[in-house]
N, C-alpha and C. Protein backbone atom coordinates (compact mmCIF):
# COMPACT_ATOMS: atom_id res chain seq x y z
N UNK A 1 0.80 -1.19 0.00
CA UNK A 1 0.00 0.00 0.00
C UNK A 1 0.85 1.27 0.00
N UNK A 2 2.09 1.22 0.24
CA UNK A 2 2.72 2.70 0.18
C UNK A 2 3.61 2.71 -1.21
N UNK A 3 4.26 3.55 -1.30
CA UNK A 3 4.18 4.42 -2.70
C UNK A 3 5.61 3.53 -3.21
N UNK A 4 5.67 3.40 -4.79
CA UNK A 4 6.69 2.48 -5.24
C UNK A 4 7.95 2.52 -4.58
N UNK A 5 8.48 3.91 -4.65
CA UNK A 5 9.61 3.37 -3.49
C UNK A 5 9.70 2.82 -2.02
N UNK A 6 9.19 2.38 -2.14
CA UNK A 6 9.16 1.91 -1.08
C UNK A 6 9.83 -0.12 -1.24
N UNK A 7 8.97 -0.11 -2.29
CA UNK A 7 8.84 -1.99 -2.60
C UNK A 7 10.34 -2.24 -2.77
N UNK A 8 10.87 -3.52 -2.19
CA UNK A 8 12.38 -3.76 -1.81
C UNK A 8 13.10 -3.36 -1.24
N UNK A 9 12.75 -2.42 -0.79
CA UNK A 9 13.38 -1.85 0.42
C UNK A 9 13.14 -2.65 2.47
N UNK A 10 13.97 -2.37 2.64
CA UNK A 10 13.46 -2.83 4.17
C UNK A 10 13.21 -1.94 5.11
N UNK A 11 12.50 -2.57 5.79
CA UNK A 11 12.18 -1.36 7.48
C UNK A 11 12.41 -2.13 8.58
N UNK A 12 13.32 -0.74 9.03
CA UNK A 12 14.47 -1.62 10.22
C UNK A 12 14.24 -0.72 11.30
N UNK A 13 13.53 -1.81 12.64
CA UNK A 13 14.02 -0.66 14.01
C UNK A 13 14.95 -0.69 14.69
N UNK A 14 14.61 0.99 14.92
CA UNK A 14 15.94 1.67 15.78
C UNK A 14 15.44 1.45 17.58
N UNK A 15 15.57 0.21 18.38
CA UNK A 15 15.75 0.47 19.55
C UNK A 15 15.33 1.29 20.40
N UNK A 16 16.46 1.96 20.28
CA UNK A 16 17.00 3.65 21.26
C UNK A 16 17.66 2.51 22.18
N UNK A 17 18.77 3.50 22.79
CA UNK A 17 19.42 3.25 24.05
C UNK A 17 19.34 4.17 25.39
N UNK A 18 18.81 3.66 26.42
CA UNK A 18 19.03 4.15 27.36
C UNK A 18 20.25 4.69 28.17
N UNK A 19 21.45 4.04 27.69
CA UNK A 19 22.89 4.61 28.52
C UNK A 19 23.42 5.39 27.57
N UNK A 20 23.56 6.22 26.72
CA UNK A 20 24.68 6.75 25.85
C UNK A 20 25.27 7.81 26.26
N UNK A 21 24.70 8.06 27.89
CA UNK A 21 25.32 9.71 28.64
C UNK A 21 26.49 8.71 28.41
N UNK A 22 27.61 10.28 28.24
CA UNK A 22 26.96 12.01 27.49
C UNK A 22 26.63 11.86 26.72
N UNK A 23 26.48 11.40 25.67
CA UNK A 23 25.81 11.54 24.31
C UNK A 23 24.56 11.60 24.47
N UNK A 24 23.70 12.23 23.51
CA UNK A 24 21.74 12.38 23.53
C UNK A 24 21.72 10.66 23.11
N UNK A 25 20.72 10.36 23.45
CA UNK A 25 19.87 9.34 23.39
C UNK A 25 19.02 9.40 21.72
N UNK A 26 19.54 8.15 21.26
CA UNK A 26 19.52 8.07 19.74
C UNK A 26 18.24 6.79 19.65
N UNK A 27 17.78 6.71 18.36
CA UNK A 27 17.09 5.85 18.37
C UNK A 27 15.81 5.87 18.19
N UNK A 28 14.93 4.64 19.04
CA UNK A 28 13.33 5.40 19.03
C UNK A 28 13.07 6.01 18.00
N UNK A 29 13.28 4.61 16.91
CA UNK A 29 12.74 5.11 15.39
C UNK A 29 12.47 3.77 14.25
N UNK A 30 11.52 4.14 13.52
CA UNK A 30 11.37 3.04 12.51
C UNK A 30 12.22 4.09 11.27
N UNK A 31 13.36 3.10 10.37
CA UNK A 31 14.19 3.44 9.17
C UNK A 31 13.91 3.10 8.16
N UNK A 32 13.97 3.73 6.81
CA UNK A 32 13.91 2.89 5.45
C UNK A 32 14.85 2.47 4.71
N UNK A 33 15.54 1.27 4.75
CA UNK A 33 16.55 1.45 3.86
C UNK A 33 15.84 1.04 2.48
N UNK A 34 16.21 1.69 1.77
CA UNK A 34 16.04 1.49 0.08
C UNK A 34 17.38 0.32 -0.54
N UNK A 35 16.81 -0.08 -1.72
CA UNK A 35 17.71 -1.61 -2.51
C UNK A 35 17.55 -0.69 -3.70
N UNK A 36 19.04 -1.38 -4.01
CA UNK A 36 19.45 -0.88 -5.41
C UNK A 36 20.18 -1.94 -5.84
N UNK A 37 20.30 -2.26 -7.01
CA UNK A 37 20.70 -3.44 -8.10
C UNK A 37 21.20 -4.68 -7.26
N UNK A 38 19.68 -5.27 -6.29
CA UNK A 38 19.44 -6.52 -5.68
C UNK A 38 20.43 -6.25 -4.23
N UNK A 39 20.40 -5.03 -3.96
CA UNK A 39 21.43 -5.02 -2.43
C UNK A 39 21.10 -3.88 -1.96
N UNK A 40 21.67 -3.71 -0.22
CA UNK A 40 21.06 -2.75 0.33
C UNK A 40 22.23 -1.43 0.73
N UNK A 41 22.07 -0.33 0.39
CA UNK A 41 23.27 0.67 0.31
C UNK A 41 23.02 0.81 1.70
N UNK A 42 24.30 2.21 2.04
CA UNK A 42 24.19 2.42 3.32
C UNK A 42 23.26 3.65 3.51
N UNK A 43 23.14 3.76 2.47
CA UNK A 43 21.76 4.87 2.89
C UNK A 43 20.69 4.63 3.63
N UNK A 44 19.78 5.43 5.05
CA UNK A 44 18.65 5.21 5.41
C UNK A 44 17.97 6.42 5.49
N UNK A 45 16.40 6.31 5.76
CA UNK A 45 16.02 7.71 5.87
C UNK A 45 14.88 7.33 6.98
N UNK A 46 14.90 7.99 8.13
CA UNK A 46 13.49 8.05 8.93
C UNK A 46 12.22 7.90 8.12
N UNK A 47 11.43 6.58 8.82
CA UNK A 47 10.18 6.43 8.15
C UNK A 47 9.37 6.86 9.00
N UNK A 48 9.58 6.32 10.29
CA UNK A 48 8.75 7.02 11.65
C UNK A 48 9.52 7.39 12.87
N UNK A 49 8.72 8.43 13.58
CA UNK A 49 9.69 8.71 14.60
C UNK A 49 8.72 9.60 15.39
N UNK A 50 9.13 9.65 17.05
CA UNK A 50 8.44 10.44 18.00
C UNK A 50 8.09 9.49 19.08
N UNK A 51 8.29 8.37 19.15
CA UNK A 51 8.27 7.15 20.07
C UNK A 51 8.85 7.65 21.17
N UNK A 52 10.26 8.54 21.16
CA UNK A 52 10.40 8.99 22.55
C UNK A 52 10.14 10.42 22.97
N UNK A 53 9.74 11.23 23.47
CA UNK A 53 9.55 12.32 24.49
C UNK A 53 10.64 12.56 25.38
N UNK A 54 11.24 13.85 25.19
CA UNK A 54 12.17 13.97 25.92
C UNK A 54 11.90 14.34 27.89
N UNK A 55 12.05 13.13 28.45
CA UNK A 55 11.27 13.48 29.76
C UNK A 55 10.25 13.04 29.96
N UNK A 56 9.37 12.15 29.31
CA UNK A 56 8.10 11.63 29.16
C UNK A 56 8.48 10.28 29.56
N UNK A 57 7.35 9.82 30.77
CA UNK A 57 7.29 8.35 31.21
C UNK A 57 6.52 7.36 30.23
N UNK A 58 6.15 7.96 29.26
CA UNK A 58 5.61 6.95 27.84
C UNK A 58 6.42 6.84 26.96
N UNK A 59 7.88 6.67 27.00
CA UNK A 59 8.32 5.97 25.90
C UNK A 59 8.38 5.56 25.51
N UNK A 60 8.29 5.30 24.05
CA UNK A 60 8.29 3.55 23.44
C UNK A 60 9.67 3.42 23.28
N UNK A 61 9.81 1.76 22.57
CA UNK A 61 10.67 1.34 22.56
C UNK A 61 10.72 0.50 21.27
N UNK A 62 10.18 1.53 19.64
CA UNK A 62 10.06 -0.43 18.67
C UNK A 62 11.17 -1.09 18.45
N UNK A 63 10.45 -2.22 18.31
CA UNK A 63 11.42 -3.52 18.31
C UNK A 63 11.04 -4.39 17.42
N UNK A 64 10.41 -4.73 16.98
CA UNK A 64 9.38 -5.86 15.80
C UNK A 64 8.59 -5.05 14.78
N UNK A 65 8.87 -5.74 13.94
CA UNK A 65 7.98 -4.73 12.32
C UNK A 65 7.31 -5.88 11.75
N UNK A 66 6.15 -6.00 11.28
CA UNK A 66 5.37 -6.85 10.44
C UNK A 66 4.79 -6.42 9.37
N UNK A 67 4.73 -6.92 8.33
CA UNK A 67 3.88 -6.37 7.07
C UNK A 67 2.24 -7.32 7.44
N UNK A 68 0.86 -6.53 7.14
CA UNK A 68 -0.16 -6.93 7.30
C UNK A 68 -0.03 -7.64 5.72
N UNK A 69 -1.23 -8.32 5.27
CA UNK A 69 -1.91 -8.84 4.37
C UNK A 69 -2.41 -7.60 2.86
N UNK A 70 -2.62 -6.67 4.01
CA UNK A 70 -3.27 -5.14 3.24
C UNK A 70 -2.10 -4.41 3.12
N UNK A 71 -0.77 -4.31 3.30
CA UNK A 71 0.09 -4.06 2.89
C UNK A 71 0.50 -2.97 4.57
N UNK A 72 -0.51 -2.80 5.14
CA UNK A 72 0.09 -1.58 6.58
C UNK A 72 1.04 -2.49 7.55
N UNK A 73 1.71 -1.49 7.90
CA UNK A 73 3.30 -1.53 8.42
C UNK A 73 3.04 -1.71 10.09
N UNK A 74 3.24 -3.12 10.52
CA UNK A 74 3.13 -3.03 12.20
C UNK A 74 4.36 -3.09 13.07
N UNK A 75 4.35 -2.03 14.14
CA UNK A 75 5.48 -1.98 15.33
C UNK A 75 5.08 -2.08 16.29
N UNK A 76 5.68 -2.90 17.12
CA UNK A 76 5.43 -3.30 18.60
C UNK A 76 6.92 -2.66 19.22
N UNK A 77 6.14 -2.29 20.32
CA UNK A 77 7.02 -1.61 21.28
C UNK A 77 7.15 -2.53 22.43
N UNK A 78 8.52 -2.62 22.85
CA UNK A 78 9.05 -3.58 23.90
C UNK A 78 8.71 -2.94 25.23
N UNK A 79 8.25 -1.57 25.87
CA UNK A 79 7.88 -0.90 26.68
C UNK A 79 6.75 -1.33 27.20
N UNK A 80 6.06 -0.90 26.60
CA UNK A 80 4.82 -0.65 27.16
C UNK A 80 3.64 -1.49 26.38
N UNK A 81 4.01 -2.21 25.77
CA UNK A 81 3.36 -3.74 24.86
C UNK A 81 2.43 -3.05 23.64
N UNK A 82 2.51 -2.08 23.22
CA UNK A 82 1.92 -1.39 21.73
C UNK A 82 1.80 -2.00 20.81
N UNK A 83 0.83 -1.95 19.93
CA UNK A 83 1.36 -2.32 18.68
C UNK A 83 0.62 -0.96 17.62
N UNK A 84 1.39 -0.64 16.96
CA UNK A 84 0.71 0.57 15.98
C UNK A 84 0.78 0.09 14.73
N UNK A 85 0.01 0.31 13.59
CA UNK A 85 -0.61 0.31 12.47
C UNK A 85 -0.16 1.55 11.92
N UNK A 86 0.69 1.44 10.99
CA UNK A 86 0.98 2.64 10.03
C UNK A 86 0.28 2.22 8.65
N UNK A 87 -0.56 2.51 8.24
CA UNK A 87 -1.25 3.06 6.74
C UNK A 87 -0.64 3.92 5.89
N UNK A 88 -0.42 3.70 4.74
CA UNK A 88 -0.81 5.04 4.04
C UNK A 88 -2.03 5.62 3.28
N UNK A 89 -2.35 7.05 3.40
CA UNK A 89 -3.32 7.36 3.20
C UNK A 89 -3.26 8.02 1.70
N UNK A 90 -2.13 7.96 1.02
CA UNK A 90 -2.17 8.74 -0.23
C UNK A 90 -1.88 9.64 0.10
N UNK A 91 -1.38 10.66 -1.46
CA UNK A 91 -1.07 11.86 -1.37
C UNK A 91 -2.03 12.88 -2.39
């Protein structure tokens, strides 16, 4: 269901880590990597993101991605036991 680029490509989650002081806290994100001539470059680009709140006791955490039947994109969060449904709605 989402838009040709998309097809062959993979969607990979980002975790997040809790220890990286000092460093900001990375992560707490679904990625797209895109395929090019049957392989995957090192290119990625944020597909979703906002799972964490800076200071917020609802953080998620995705960890698992599923493709539905109807083509929408599922993430379960290791936190707080979620599962969200990403659609696309067209442009």
């Amino acid at each position: 269901q989402f838009p040709e680029r998309y097809r062959g490509g993979a969607f990979v989650a980002f975790h997040g880590s809790w220890n990286r002081a000092p460093l900001p806290q990375a992560g707490y994100q679904v990625a797209f990597v895109p395929a090019a001539g049957g392989s995957f470059g090192p290119e990625w680009e944020t597909f979703a993101d906002g799972f964490r709140a800076e200071g917020a006791d609802d953080t998620a955490r995705p960890v698992g991605l599923a493709m539905g039947p109807d083509g929408s994109l599922y993430v379960t969060d290791s936190v707080r036991g979620r599962i969200w449904r990403i659609v696309y709605a067209g442009s």
